[in-house]
C-alpha atoms as a PDB file:
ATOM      1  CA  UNK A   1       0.000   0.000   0.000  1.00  0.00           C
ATOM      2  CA  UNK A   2       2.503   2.531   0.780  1.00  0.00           C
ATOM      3  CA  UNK A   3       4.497   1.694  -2.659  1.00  0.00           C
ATOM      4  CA  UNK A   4       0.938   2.544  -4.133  1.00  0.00           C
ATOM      5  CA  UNK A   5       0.378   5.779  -2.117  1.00  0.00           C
ATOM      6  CA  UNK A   6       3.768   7.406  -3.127  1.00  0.00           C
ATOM      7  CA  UNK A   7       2.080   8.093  -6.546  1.00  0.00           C
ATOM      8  CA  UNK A   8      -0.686   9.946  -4.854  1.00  0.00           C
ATOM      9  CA  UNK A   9      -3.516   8.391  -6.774  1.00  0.00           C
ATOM     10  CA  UNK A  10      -7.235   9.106  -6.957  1.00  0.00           C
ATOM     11  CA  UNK A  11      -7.735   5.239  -6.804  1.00  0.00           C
ATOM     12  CA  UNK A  12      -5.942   2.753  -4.877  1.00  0.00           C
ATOM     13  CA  UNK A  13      -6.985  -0.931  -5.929  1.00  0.00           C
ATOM     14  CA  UNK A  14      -6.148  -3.752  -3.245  1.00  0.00           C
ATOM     15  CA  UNK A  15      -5.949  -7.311  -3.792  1.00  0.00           C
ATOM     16  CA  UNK A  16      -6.784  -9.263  -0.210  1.00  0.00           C
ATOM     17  CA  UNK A  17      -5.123  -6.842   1.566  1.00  0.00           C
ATOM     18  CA  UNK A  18      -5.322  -9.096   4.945  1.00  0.00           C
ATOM     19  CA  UNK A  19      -4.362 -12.430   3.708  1.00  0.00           C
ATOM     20  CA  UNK A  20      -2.298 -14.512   5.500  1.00  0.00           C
ATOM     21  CA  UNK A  21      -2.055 -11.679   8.302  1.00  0.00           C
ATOM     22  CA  UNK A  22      -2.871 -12.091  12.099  1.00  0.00           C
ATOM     23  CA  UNK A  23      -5.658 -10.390  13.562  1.00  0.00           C
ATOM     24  CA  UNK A  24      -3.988  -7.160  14.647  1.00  0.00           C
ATOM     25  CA  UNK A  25      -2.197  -6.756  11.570  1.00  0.00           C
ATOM     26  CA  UNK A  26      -5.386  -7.055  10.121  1.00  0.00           C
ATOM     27  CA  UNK A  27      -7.179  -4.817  12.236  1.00  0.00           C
ATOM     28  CA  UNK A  28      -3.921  -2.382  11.275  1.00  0.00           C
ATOM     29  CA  UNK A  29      -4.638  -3.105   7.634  1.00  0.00           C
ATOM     30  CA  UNK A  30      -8.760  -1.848   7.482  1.00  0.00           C
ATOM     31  CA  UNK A  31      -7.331   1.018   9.895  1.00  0.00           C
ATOM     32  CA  UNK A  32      -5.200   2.471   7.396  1.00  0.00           C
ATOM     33  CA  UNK A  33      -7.398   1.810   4.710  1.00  0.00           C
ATOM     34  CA  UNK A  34     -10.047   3.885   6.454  1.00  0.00           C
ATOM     35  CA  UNK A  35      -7.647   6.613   7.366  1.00  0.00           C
ATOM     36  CA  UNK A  36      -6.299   6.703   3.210  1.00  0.00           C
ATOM     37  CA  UNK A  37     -10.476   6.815   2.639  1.00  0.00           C
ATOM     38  CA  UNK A  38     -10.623   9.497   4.583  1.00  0.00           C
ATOM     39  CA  UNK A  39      -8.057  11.656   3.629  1.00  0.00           C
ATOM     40  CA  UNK A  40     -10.470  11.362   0.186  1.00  0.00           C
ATOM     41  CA  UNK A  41      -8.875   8.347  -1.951  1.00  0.00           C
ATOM     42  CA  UNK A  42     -11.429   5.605  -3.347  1.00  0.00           C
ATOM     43  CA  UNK A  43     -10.274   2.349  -2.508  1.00  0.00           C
ATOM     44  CA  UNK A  44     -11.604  -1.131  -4.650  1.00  0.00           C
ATOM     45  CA  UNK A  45     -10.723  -3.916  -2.503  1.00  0.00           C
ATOM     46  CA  UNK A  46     -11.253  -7.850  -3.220  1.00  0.00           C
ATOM     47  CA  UNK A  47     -11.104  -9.660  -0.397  1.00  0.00           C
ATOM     48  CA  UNK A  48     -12.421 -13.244   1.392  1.00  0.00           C
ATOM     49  CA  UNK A  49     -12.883 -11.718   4.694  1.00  0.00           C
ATOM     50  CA  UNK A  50     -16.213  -9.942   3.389  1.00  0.00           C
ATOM     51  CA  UNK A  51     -17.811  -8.946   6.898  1.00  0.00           C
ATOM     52  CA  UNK A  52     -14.847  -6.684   7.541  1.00  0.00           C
ATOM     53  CA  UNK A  53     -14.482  -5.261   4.055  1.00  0.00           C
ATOM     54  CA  UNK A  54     -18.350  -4.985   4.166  1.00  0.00           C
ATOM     55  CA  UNK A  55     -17.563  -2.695   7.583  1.00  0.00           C
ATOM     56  CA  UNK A  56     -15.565   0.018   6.094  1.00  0.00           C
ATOM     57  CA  UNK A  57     -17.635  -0.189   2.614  1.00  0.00           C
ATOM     58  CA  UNK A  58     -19.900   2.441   1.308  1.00  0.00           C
ATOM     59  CA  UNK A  59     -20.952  -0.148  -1.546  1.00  0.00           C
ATOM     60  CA  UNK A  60     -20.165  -3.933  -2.844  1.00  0.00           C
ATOM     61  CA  UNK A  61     -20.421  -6.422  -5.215  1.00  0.00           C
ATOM     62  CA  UNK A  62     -20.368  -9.716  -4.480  1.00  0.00           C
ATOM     63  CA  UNK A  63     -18.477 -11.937  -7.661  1.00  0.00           C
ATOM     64  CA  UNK A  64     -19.842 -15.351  -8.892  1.00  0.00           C
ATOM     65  CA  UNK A  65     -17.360 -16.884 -11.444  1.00  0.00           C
ATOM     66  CA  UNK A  66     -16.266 -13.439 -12.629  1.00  0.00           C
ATOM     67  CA  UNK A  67     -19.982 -12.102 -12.467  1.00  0.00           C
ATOM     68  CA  UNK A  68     -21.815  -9.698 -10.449  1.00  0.00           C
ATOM     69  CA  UNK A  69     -24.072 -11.874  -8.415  1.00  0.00           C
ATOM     70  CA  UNK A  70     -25.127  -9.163  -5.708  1.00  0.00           C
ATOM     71  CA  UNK A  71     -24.524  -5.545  -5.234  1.00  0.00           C
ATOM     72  CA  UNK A  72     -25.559  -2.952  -3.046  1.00  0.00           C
ATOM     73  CA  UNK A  73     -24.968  -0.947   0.392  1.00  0.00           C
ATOM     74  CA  UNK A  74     -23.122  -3.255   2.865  1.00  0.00           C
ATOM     75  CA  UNK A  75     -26.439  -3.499   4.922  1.00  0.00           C
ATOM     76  CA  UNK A  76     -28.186  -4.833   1.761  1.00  0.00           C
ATOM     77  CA  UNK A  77     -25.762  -7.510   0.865  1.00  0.00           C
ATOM     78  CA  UNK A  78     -25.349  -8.313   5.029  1.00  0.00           C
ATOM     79  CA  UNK A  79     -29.442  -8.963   5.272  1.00  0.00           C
ATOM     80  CA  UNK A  80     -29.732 -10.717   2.137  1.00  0.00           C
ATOM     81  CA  UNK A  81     -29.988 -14.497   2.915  1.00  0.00           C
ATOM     82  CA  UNK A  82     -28.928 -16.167   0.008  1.00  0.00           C
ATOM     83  CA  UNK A  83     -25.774 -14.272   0.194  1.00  0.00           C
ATOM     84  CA  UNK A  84     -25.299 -15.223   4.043  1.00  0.00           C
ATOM     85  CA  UNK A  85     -25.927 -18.912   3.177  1.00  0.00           C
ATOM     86  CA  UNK A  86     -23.556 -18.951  -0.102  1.00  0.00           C
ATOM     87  CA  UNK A  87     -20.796 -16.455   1.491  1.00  0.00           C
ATOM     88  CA  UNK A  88     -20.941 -15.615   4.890  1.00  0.00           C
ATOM     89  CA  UNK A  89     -21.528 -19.280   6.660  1.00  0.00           C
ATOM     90  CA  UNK A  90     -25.196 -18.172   7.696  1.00  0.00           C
END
């Protein structure tokens, strides 16, 4: 991320930003991506751990074999129950 940030750019794409990490480091990891949010960056992230990425999201997509499957606010996609039962072990 901060190799990406040097450029300064108006979108920062991240690829499973928290895989293989611990919990603090991943805790670290949405922190900063917040704070880079904030300081008015859009960020596209893919990643597996969708509650969290769902947390700091203003909107998602959830991906099927390459296709949009669901999209929507982050509450949307959290109460919709086919998405729980495919993705989110509910």
């Amino acid at each position: 991320m901060g190799r990406a940030l040097l450029l300064n750019p108006g979108l920062v794409l991240l690829d499973e930003p928290s895989l293989g990490l611990e919990p603090r480091f991943t805790d670290l990891v949405f922190d900063r991506v917040r704070e880079i949010n904030r300081d008015g960056k859009a960020i596209f992230i893919i990643e597996q751990n969708a509650r969290r990425a769902l947390e700091i999201a203003d909107y998602a997509y959830v991906l099927d074999l390459g296709r949009v499957r669901f999209e929507g606010s982050p509450a949307d996609i959290l109460a919709n129950g086919e998405v729980q039962k495919l993705y989110l072990g509910g």
